[in-house]
PDB file of N, CA and C in Angstrom:
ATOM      1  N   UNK A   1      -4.967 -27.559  14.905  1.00  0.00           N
ATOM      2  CA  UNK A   1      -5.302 -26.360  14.164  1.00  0.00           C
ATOM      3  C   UNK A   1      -4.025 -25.832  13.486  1.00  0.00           C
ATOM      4  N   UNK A   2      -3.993 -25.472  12.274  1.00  0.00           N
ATOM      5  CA  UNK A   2      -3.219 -25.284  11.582  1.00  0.00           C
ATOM      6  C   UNK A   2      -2.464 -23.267  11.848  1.00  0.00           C
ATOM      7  N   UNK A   3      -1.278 -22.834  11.574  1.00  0.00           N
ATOM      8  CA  UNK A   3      -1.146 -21.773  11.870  1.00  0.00           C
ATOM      9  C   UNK A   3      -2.089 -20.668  11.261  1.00  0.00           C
ATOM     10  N   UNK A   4      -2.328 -21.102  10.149  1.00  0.00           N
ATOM     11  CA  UNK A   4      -3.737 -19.576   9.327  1.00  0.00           C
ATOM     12  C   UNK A   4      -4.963 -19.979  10.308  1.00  0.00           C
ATOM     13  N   UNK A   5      -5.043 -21.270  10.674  1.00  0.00           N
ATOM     14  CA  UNK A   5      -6.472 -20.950  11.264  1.00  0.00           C
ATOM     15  C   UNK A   5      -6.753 -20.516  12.514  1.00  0.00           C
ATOM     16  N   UNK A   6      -5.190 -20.422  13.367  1.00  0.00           N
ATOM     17  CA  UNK A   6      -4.849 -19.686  14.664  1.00  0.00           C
ATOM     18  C   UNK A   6      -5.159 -18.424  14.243  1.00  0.00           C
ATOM     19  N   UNK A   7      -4.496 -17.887  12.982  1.00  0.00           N
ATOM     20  CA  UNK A   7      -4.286 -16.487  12.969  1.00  0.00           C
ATOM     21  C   UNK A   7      -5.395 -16.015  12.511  1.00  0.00           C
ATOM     22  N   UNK A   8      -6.394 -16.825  11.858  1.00  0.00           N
ATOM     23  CA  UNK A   8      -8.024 -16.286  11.037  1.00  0.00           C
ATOM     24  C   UNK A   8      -8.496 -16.426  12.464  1.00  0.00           C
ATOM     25  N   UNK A   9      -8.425 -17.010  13.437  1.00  0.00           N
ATOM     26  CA  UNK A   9      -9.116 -17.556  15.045  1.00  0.00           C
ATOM     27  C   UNK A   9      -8.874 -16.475  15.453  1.00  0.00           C
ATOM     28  N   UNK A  10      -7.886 -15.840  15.798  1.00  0.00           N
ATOM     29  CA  UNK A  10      -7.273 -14.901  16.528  1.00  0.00           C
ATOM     30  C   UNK A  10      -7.370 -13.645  16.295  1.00  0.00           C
ATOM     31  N   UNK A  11      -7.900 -13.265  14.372  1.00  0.00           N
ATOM     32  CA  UNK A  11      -8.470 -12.065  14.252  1.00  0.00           C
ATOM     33  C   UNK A  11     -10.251 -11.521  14.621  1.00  0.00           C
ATOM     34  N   UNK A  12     -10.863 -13.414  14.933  1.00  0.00           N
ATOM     35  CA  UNK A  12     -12.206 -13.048  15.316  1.00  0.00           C
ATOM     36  C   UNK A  12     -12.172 -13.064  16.742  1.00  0.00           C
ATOM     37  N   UNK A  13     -11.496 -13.433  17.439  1.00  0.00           N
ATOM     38  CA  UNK A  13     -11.114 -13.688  18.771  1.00  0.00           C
ATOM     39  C   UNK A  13     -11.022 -12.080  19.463  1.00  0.00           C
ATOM     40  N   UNK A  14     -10.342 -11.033  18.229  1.00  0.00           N
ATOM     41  CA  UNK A  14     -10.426 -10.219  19.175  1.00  0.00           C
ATOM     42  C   UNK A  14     -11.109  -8.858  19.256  1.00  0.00           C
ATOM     43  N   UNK A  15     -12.247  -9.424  18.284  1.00  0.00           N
ATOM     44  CA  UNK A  15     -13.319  -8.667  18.190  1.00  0.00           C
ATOM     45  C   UNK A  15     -14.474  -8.812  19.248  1.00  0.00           C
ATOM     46  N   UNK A  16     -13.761  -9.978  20.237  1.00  0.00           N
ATOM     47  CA  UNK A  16     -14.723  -9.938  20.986  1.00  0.00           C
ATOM     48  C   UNK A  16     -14.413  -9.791  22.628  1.00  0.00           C
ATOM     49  N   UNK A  17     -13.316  -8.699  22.294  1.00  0.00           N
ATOM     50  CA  UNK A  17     -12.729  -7.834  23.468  1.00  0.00           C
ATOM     51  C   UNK A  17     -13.888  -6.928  24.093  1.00  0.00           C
ATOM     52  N   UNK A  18     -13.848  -7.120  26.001  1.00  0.00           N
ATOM     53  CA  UNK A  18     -14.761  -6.260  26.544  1.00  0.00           C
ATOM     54  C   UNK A  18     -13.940  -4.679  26.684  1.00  0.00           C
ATOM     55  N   UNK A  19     -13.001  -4.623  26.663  1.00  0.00           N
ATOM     56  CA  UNK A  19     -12.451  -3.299  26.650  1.00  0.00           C
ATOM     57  C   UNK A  19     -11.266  -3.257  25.653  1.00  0.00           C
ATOM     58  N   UNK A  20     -11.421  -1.647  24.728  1.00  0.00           N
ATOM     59  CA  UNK A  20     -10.419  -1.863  23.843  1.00  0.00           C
ATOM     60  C   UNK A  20      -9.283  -2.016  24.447  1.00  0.00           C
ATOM     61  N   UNK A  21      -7.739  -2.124  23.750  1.00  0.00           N
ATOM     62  CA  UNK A  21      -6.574  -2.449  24.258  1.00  0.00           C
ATOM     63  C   UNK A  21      -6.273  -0.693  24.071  1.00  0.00           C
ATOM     64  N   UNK A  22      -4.596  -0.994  24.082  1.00  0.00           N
ATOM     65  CA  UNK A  22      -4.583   0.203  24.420  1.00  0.00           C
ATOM     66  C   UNK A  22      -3.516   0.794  23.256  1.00  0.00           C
ATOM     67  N   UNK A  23      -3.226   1.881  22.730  1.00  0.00           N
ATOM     68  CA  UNK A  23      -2.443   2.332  21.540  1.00  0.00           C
ATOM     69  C   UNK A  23      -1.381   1.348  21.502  1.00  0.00           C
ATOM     70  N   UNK A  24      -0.648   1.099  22.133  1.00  0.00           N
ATOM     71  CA  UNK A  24       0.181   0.585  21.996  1.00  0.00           C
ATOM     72  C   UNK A  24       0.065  -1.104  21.285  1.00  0.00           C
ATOM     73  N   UNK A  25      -0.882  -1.511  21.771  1.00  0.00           N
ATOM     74  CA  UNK A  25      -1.056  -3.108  21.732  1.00  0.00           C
ATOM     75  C   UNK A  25      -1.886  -3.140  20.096  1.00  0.00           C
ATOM     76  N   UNK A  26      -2.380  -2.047  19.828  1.00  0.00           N
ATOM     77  CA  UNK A  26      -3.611  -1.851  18.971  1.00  0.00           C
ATOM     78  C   UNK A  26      -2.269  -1.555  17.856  1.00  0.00           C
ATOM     79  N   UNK A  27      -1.124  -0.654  17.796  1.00  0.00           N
ATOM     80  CA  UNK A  27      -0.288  -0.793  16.648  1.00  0.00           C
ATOM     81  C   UNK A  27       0.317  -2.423  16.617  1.00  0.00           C
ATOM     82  N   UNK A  28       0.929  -2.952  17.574  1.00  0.00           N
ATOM     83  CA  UNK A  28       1.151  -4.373  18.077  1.00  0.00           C
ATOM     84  C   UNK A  28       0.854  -4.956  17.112  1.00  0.00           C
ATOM     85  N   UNK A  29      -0.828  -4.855  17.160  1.00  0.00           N
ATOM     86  CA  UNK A  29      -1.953  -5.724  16.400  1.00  0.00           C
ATOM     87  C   UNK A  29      -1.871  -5.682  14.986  1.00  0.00           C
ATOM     88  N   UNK A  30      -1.867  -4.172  14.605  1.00  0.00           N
ATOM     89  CA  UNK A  30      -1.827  -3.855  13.346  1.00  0.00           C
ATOM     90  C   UNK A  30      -0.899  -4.205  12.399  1.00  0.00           C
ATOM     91  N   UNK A  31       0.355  -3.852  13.435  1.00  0.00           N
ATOM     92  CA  UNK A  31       1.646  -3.816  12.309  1.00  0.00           C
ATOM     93  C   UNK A  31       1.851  -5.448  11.772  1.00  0.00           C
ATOM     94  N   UNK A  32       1.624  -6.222  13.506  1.00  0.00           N
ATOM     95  CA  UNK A  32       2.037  -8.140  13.119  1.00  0.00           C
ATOM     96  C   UNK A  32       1.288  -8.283  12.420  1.00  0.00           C
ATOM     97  N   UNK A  33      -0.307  -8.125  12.210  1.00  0.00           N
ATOM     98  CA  UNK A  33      -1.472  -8.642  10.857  1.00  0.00           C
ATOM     99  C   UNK A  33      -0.609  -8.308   9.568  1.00  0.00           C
ATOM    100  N   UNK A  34      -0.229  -6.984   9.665  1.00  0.00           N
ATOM    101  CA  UNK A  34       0.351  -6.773   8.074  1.00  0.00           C
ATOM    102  C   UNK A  34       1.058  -7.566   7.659  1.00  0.00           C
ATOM    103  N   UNK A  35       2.346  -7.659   8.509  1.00  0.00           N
ATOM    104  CA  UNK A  35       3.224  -8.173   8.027  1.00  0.00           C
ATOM    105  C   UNK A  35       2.689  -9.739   8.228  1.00  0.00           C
ATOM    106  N   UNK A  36       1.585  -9.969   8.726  1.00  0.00           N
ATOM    107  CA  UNK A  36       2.060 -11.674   8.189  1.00  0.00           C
ATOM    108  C   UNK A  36       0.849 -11.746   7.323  1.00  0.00           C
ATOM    109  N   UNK A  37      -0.056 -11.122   6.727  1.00  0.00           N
ATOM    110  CA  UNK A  37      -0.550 -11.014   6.034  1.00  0.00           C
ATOM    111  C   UNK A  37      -0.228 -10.131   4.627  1.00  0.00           C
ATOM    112  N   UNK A  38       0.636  -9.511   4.422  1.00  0.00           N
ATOM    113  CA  UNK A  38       0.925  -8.591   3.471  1.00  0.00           C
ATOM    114  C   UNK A  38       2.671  -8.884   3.288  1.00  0.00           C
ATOM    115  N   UNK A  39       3.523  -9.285   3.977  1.00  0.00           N
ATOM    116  CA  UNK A  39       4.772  -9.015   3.948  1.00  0.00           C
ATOM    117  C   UNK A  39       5.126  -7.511   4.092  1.00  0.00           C
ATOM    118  N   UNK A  40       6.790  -7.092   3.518  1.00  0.00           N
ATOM    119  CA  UNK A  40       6.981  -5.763   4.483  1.00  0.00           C
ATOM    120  C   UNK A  40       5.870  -4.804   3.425  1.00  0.00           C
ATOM    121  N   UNK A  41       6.336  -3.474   4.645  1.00  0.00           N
ATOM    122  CA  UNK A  41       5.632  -2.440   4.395  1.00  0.00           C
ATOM    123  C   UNK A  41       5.828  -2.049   2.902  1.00  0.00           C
ATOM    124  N   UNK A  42       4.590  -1.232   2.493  1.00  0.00           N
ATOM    125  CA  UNK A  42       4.514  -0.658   1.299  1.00  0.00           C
ATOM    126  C   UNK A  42       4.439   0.567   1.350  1.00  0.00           C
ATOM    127  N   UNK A  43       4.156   1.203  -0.236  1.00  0.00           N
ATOM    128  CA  UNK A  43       3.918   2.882  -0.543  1.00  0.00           C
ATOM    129  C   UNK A  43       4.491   3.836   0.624  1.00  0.00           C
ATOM    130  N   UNK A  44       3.645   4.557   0.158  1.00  0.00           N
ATOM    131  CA  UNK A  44       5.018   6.134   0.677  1.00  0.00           C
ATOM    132  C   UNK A  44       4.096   6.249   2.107  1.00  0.00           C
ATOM    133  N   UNK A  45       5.151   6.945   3.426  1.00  0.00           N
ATOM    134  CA  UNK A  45       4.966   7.089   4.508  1.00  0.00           C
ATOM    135  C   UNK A  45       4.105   8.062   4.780  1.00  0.00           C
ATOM    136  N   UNK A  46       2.733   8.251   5.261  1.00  0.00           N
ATOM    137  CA  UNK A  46       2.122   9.067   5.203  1.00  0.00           C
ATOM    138  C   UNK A  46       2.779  10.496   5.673  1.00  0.00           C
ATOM    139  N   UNK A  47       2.323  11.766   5.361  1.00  0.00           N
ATOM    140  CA  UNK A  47       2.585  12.663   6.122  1.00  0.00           C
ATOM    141  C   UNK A  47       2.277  13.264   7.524  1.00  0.00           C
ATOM    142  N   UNK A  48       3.329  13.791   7.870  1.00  0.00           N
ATOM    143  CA  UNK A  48       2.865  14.430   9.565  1.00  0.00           C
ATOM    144  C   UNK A  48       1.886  14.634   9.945  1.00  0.00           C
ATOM    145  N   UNK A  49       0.967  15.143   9.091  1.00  0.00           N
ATOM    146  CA  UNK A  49      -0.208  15.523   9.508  1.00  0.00           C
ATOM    147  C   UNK A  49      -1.249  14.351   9.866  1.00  0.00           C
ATOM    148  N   UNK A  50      -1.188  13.617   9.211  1.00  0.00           N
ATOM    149  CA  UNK A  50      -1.715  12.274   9.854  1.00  0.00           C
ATOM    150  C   UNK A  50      -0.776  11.821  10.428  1.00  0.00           C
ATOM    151  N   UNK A  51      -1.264  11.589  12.225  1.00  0.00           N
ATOM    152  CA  UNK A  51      -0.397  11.222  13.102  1.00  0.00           C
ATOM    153  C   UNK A  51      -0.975   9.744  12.702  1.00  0.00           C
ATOM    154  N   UNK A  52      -2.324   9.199  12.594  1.00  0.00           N
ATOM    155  CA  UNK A  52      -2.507   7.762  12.976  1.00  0.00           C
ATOM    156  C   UNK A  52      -1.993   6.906  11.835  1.00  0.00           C
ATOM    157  N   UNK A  53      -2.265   7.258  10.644  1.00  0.00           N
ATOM    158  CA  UNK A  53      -1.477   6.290   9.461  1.00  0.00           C
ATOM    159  C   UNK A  53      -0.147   6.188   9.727  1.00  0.00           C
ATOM    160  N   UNK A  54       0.420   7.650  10.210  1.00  0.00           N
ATOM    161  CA  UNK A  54       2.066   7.581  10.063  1.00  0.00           C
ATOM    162  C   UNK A  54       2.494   6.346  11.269  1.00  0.00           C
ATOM    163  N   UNK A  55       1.861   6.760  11.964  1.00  0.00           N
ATOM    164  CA  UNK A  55       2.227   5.551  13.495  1.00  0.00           C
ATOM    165  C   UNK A  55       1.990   4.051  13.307  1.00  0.00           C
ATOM    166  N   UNK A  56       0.922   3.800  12.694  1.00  0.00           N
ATOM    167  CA  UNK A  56       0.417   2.632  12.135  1.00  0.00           C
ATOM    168  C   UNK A  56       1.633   1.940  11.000  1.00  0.00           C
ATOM    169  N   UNK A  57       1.842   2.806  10.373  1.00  0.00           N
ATOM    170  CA  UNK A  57       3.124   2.675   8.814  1.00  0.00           C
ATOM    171  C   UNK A  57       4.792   2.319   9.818  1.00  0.00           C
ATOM    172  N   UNK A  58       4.290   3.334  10.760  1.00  0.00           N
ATOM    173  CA  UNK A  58       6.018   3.097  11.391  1.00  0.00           C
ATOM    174  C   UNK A  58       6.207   1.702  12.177  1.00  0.00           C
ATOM    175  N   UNK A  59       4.763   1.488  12.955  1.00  0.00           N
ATOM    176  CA  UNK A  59       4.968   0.111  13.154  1.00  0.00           C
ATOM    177  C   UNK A  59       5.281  -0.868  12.620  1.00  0.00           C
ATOM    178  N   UNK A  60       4.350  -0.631  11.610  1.00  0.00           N
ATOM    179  CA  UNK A  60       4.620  -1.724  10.271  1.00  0.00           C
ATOM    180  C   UNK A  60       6.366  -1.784   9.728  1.00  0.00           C
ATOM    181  N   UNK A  61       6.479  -0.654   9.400  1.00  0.00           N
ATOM    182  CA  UNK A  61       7.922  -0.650   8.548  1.00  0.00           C
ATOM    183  C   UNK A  61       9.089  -1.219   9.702  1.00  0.00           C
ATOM    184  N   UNK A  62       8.791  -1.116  11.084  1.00  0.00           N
ATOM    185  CA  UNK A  62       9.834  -1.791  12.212  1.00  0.00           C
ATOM    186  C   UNK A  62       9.758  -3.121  11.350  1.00  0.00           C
ATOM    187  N   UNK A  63       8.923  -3.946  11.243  1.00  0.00           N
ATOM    188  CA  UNK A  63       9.147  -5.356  11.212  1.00  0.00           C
ATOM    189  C   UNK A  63       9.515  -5.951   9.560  1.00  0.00           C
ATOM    190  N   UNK A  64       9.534  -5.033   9.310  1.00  0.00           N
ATOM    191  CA  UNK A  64      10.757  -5.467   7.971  1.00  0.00           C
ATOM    192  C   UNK A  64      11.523  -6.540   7.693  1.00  0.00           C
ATOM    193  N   UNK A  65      11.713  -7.322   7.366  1.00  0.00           N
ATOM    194  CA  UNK A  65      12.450  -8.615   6.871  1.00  0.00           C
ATOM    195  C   UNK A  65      11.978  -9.454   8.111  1.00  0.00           C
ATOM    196  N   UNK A  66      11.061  -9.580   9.091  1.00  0.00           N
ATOM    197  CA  UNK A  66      10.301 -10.316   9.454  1.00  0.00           C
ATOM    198  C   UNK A  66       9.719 -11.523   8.660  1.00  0.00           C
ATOM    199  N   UNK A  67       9.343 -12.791   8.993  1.00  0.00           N
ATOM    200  CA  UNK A  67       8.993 -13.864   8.339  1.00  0.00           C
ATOM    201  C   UNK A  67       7.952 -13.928   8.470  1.00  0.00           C
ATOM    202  N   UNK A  68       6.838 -14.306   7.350  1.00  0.00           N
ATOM    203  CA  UNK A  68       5.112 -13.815   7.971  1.00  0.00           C
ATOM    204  C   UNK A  68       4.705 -14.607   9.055  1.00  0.00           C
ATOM    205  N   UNK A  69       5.634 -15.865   9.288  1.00  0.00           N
ATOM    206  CA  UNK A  69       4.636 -17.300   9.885  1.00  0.00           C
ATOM    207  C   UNK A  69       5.083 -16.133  11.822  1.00  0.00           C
ATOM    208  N   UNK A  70       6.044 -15.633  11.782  1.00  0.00           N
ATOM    209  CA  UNK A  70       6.470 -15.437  12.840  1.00  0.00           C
ATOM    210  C   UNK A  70       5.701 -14.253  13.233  1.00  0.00           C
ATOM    211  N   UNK A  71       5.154 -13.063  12.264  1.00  0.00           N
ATOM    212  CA  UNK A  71       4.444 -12.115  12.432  1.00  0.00           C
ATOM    213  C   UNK A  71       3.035 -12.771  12.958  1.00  0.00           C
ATOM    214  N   UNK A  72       2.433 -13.924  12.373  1.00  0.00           N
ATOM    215  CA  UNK A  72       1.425 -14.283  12.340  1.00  0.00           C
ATOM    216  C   UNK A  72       1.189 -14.826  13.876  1.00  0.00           C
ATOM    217  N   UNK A  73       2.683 -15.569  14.220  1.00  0.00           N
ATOM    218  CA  UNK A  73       2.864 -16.523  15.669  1.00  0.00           C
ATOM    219  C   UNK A  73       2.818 -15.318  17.062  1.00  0.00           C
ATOM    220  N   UNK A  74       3.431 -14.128  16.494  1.00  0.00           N
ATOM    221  CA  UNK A  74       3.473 -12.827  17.453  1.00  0.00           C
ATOM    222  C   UNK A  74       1.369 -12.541  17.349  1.00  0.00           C
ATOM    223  N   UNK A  75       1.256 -12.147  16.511  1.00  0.00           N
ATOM    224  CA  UNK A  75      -0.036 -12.193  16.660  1.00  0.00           C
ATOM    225  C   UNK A  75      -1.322 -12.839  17.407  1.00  0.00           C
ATOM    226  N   UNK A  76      -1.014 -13.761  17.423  1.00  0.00           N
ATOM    227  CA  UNK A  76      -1.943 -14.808  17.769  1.00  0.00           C
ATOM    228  C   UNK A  76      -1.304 -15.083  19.374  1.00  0.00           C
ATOM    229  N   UNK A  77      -0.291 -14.872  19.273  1.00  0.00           N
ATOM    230  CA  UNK A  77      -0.258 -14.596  21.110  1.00  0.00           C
ATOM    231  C   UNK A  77      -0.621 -13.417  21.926  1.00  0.00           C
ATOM    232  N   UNK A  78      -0.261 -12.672  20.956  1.00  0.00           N
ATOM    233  CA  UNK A  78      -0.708 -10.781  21.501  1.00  0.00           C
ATOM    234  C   UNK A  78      -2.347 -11.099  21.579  1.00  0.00           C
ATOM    235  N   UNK A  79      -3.250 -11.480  20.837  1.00  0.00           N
ATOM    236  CA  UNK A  79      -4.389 -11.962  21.696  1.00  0.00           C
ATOM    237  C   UNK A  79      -4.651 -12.483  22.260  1.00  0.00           C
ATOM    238  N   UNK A  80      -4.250 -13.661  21.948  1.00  0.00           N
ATOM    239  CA  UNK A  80      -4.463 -14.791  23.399  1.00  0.00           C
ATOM    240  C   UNK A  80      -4.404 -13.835  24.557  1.00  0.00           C
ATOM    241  N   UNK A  81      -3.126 -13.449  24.933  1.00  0.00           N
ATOM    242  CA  UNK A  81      -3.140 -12.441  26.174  1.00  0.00           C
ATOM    243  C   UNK A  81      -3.994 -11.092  26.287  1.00  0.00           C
ATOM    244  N   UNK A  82      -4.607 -10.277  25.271  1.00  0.00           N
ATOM    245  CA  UNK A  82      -5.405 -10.167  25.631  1.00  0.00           C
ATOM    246  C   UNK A  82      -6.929 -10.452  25.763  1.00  0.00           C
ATOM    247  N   UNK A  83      -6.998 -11.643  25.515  1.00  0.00           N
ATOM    248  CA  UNK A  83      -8.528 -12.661  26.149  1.00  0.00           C
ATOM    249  C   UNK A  83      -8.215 -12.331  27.340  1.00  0.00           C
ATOM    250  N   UNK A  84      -7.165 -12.536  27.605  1.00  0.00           N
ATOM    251  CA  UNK A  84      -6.916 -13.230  29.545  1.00  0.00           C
ATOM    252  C   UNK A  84      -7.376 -11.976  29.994  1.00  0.00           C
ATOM    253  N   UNK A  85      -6.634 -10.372  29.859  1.00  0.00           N
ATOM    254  CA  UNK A  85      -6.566  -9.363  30.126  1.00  0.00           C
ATOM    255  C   UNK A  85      -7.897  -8.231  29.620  1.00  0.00           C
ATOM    256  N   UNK A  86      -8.286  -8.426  28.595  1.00  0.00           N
ATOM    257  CA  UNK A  86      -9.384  -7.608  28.822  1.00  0.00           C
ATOM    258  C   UNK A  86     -11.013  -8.285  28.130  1.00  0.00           C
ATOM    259  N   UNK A  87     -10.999  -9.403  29.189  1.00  0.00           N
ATOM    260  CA  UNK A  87     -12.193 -10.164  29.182  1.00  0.00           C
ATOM    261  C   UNK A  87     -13.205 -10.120  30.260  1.00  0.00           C
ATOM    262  N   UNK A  88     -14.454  -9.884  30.279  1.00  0.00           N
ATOM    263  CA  UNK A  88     -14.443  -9.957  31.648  1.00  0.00           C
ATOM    264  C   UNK A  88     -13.933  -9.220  32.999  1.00  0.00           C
TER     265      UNK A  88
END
């Protein structure tokens, strides 16, 4: 299996979580998809008042000059582990 089809595997993979994860793992999720799907962060940082975009954006903007294949390789393990962990 090729690395996109780990990482296309791994975004249906974890839709089929019995319990959500938890804030932390869920920005995890978010920020590595971007960046290995989008490269770095874009547009302007949301404002304070939205706590969840801004948190979501700050994750994202950590991984900055990140390489996508490696965002993509972080990804696809951050589920794998949680199959193991919230399956069942």
């Amino acid at each position: 299996m090729t690395d996109t089809a780990r990482f296309e595997q791994a975004q249906q993979d974890v839709q089929t979580l019995d319990r959500k994860p938890s804030n932390d793992d869920l920005l995890f999720l978010y920020a590595h998809f971007k960046q290995g799907s989008e490269g770095d962060v874009s547009g302007k940082r949301p404002g304070m008042l939205d706590m969840v975009k801004r948190a979501k954006y700050d994750a994202w903007a950590k991984l900055k000059g990140m390489d996508a294949d490696a965002a993509k390789q972080k990804y696809v393990e951050k589920v794998g582990a949680l199959l193991v962990s919230h399956k069942g």
